[in-house]
PDB file of N, CA and C in Angstrom:
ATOM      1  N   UNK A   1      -7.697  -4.613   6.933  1.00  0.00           N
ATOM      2  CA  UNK A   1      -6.394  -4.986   7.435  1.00  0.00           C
ATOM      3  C   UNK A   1      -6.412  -4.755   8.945  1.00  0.00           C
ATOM      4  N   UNK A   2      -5.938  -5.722   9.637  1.00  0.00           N
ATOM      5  CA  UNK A   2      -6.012  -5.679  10.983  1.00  0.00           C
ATOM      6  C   UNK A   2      -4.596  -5.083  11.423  1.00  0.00           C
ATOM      7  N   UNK A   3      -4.707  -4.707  13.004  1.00  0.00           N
ATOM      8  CA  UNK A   3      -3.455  -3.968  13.680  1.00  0.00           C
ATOM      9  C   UNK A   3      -2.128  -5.025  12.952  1.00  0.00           C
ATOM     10  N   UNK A   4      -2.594  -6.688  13.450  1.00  0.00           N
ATOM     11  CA  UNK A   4      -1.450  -7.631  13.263  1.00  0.00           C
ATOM     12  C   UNK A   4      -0.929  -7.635  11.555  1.00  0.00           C
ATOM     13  N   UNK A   5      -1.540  -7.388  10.596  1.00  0.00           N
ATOM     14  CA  UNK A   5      -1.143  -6.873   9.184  1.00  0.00           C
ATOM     15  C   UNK A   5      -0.268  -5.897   9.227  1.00  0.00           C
ATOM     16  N   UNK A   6      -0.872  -4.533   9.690  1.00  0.00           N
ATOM     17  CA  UNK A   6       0.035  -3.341   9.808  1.00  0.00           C
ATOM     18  C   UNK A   6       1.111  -3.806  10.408  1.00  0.00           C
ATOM     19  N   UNK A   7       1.136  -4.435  11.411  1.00  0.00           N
ATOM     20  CA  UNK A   7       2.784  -4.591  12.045  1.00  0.00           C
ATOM     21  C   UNK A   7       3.741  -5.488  11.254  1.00  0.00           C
ATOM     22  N   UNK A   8       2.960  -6.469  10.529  1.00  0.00           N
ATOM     23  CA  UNK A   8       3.427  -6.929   8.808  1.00  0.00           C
ATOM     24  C   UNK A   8       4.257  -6.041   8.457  1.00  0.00           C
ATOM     25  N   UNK A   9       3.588  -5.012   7.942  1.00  0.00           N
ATOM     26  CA  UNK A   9       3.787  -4.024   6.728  1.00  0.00           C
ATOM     27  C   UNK A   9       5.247  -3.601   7.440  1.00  0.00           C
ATOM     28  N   UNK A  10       5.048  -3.148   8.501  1.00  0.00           N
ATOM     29  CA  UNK A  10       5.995  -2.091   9.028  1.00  0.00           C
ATOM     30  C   UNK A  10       7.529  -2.767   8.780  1.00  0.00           C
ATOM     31  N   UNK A  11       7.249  -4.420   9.305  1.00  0.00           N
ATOM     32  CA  UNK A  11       8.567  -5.263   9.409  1.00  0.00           C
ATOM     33  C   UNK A  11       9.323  -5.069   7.364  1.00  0.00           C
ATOM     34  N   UNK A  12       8.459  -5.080   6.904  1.00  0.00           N
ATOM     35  CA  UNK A  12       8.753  -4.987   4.834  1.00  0.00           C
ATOM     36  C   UNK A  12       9.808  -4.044   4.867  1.00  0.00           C
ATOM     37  N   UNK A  13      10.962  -4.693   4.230  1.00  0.00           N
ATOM     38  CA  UNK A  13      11.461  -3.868   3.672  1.00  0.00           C
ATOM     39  C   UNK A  13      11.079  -2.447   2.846  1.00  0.00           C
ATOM     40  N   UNK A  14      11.738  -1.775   2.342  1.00  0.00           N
ATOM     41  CA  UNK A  14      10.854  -0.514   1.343  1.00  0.00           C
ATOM     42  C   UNK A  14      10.816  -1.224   0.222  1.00  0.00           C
ATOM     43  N   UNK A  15      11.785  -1.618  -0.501  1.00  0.00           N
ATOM     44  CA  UNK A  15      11.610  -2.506  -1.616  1.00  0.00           C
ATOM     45  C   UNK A  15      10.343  -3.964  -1.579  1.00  0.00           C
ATOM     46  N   UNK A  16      10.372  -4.572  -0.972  1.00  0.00           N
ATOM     47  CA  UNK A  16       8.609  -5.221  -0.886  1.00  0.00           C
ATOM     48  C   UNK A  16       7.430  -4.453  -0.111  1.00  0.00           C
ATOM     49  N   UNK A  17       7.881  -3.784   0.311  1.00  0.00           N
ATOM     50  CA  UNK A  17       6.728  -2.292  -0.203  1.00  0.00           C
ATOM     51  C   UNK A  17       5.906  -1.615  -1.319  1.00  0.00           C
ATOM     52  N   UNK A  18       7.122  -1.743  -1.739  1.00  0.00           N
ATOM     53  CA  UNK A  18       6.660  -0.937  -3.322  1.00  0.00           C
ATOM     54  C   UNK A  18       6.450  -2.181  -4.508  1.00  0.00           C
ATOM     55  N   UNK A  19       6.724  -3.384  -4.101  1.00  0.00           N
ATOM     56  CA  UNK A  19       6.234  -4.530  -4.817  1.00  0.00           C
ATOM     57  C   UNK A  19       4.744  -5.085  -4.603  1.00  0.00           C
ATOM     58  N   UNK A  20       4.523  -4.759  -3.215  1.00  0.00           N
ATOM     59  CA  UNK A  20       3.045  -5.308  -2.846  1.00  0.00           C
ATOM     60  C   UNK A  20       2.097  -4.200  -3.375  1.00  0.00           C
ATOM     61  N   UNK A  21       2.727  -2.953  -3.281  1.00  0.00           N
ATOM     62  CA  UNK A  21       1.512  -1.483  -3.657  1.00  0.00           C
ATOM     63  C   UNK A  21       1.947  -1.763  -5.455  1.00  0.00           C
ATOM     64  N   UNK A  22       2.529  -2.433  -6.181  1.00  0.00           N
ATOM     65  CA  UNK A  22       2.325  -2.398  -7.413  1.00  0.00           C
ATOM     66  C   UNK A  22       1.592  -3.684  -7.776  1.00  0.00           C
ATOM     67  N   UNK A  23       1.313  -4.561  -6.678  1.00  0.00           N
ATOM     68  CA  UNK A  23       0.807  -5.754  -7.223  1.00  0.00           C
ATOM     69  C   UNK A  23      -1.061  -5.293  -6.504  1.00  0.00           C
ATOM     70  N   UNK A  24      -0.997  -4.428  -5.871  1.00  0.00           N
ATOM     71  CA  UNK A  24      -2.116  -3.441  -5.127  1.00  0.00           C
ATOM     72  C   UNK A  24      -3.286  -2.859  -6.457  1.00  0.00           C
ATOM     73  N   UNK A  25      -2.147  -2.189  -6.900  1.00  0.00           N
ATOM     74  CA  UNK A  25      -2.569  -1.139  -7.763  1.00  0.00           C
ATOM     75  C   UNK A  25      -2.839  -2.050  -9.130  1.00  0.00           C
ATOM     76  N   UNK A  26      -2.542  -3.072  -9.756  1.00  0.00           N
ATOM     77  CA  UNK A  26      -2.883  -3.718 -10.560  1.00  0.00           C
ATOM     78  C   UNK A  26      -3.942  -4.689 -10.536  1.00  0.00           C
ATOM     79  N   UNK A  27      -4.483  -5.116  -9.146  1.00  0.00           N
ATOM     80  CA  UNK A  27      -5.245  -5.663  -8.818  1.00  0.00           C
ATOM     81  C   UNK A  27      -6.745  -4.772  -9.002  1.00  0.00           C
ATOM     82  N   UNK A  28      -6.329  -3.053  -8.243  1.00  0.00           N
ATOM     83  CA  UNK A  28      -7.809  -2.164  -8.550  1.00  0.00           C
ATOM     84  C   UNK A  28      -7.685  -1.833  -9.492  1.00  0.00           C
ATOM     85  N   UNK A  29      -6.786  -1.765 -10.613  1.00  0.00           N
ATOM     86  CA  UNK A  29      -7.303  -1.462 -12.004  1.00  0.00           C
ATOM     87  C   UNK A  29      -8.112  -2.593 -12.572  1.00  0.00           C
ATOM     88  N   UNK A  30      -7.744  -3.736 -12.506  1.00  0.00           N
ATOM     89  CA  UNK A  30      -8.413  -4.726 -12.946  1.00  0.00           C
ATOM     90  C   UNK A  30     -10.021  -4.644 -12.160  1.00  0.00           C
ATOM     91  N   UNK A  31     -10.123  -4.864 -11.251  1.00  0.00           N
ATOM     92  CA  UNK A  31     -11.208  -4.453 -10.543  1.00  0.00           C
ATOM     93  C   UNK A  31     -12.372  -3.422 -11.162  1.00  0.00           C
ATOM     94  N   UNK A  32     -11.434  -2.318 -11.250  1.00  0.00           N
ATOM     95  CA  UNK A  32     -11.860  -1.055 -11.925  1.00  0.00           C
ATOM     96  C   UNK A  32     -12.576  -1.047 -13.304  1.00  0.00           C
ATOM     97  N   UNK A  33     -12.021  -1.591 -14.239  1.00  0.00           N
ATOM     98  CA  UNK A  33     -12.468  -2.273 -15.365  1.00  0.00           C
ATOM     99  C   UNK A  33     -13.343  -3.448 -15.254  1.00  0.00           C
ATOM    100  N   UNK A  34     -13.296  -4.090 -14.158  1.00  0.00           N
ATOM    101  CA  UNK A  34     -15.067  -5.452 -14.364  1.00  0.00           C
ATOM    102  C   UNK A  34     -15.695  -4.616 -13.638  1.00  0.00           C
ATOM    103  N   UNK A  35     -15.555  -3.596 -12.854  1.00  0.00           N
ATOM    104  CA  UNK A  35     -17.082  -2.794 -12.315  1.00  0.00           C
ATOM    105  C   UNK A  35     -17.673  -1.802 -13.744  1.00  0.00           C
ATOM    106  N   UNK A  36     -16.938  -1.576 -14.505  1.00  0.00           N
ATOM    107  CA  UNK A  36     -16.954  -0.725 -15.228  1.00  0.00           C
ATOM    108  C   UNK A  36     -17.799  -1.259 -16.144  1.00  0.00           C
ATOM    109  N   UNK A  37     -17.697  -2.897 -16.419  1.00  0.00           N
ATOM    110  CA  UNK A  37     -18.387  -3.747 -17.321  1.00  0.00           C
ATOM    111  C   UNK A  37     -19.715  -4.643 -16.520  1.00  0.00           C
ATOM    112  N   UNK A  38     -20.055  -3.897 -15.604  1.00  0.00           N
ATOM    113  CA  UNK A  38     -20.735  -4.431 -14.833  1.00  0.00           C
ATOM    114  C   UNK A  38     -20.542  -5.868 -14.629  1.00  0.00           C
ATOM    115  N   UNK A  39     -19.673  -5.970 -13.914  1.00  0.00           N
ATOM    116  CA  UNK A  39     -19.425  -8.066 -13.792  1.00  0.00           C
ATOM    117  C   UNK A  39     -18.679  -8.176 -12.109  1.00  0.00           C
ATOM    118  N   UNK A  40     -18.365  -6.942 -11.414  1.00  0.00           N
ATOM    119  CA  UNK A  40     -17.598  -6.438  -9.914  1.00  0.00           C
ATOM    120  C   UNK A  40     -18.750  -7.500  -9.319  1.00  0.00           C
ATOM    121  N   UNK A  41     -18.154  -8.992  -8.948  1.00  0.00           N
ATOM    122  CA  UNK A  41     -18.926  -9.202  -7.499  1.00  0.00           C
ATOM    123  C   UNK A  41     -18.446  -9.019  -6.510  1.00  0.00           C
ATOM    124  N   UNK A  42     -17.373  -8.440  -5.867  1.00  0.00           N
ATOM    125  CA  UNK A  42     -17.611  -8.154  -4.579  1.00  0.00           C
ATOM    126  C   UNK A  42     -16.929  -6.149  -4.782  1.00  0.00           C
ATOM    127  N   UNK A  43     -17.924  -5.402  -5.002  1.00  0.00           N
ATOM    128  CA  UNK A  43     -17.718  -3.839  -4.355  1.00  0.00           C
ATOM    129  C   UNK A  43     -16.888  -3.630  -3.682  1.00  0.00           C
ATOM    130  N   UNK A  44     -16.846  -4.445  -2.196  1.00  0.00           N
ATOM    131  CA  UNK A  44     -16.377  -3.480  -1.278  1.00  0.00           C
ATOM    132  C   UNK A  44     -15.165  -3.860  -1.521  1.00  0.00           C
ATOM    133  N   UNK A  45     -14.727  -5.064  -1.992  1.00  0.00           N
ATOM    134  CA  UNK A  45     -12.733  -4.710  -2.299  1.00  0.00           C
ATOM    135  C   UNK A  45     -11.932  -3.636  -2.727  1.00  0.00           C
ATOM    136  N   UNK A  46     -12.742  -3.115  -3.643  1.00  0.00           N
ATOM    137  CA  UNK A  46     -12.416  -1.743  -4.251  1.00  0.00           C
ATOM    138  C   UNK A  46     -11.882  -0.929  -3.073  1.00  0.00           C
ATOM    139  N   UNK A  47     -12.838  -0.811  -2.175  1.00  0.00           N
ATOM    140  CA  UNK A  47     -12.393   0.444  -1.016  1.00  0.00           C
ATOM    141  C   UNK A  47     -11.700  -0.912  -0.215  1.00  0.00           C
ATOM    142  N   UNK A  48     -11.124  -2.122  -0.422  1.00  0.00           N
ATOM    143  CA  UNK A  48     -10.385  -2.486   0.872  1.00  0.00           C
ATOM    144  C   UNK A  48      -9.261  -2.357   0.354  1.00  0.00           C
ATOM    145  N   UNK A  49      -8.822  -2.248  -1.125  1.00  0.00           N
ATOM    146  CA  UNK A  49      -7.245  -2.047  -1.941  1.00  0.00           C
ATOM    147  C   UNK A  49      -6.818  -0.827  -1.562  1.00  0.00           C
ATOM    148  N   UNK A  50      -8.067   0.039  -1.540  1.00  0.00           N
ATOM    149  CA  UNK A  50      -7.485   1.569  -1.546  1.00  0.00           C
ATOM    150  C   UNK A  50      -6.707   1.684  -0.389  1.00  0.00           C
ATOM    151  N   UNK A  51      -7.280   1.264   0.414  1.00  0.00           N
ATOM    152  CA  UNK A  51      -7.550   1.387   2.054  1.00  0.00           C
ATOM    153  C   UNK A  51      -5.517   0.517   2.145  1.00  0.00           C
ATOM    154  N   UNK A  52      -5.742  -0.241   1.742  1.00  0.00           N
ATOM    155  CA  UNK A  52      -4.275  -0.990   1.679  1.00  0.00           C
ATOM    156  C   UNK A  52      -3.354  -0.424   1.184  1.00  0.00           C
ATOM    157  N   UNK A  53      -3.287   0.158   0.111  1.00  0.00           N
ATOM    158  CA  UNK A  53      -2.371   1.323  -0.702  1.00  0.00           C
ATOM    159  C   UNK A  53      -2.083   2.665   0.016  1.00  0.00           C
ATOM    160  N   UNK A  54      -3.391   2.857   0.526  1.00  0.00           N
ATOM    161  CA  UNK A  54      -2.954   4.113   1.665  1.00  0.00           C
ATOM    162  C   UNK A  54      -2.053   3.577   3.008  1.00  0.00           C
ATOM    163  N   UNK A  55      -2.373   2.269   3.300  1.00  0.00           N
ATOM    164  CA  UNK A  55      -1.555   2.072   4.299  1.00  0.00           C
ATOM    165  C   UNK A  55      -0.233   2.000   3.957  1.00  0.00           C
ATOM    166  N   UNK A  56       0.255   1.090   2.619  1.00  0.00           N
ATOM    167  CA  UNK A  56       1.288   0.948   2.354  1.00  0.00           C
ATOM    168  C   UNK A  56       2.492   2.083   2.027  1.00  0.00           C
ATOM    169  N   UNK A  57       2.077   2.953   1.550  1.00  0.00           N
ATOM    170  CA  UNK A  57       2.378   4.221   1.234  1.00  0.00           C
ATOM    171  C   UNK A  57       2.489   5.284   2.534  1.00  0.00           C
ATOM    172  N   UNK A  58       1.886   4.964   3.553  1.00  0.00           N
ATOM    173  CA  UNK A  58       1.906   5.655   5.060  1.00  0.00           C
ATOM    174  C   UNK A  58       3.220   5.188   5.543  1.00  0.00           C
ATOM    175  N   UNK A  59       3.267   3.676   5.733  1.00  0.00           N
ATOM    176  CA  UNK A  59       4.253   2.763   6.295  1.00  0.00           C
ATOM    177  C   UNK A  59       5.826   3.228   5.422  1.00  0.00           C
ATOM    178  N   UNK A  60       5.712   3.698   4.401  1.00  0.00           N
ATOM    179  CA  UNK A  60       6.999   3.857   3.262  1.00  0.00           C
ATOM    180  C   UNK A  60       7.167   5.179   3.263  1.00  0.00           C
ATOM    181  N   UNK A  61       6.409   6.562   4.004  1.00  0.00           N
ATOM    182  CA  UNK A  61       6.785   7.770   4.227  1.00  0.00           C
ATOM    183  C   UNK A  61       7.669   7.841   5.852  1.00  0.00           C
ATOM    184  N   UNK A  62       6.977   6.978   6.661  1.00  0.00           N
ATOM    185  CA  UNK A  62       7.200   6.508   8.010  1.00  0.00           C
ATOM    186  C   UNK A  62       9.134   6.385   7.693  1.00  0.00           C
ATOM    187  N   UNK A  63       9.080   4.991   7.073  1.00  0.00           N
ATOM    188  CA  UNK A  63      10.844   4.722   6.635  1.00  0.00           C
ATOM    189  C   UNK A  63      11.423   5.888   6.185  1.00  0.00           C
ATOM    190  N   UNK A  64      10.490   6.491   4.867  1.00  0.00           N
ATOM    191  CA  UNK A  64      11.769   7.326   4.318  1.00  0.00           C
ATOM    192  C   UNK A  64      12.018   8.632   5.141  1.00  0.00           C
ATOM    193  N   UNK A  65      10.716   8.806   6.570  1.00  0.00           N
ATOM    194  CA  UNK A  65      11.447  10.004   7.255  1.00  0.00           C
ATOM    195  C   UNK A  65      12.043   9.532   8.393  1.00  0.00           C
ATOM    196  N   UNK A  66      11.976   8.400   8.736  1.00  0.00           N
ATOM    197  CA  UNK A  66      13.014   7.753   9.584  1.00  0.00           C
ATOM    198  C   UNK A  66      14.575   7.751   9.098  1.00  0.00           C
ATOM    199  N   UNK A  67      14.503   7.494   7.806  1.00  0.00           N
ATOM    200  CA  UNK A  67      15.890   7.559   7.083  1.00  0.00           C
ATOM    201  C   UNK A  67      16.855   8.860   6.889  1.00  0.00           C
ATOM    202  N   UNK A  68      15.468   9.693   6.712  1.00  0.00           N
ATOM    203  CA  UNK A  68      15.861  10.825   6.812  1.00  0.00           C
ATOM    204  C   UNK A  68      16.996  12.007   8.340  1.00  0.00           C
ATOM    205  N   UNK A  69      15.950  11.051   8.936  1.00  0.00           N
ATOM    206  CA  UNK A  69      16.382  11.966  10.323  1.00  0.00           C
ATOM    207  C   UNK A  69      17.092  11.267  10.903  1.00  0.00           C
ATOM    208  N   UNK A  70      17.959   9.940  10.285  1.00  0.00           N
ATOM    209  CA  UNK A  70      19.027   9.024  10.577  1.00  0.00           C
ATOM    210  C   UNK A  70      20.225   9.754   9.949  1.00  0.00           C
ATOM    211  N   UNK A  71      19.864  10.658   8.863  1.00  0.00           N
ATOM    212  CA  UNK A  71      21.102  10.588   8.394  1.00  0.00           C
ATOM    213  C   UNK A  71      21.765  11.767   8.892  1.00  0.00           C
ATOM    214  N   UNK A  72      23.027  12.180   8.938  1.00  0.00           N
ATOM    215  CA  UNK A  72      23.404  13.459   9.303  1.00  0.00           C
ATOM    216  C   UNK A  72      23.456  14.685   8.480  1.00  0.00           C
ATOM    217  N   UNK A  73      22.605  15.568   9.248  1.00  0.00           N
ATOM    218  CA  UNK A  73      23.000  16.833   7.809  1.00  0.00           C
ATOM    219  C   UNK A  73      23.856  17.539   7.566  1.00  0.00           C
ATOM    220  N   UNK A  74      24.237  18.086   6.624  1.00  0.00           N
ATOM    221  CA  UNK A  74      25.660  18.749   6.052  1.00  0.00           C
ATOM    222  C   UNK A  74      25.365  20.464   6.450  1.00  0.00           C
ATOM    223  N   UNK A  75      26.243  20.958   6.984  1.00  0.00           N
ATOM    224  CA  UNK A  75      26.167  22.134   7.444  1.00  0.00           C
ATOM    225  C   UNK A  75      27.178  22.809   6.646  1.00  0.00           C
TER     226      UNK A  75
END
């Protein structure tokens, strides 16, 4: 994923956030299971999903402590 992706990500709502990291995560299970059956032709996707899920999940802690420190606290 390039810088211009990440700045993608960032513009996502949280809700297509958590739609792309579930359509993420269903993609390396599947993955996970044809390496498993020896039939994985391309390896390195494996580590480029991960690599994407960690971003996505970075970008969605980013919001929720932005949200956080938007809101006012109760004293």
């Amino acid at each position: 994923m390039k810088k211009k992706d990440l700045r993608e990500l960032r513009d996502l709502s949280p809700e297509e956030l958590a739609r792309r990291e579930v359509e993420l995560r269903e993609e390396l299970f599947v993955l996970m299971m044809r390496r498993g059956a020896s039939q994985l032709e391309n390896p390195k996707r494996l580590w480029a999903i991960r690599k994407d899920v960690a971003r996505i999940l970075t970008v969605l802690g980013e919001k929720n402590k932005g949200a956080a420190a938007a809101a006012p606290s109760e004293v």
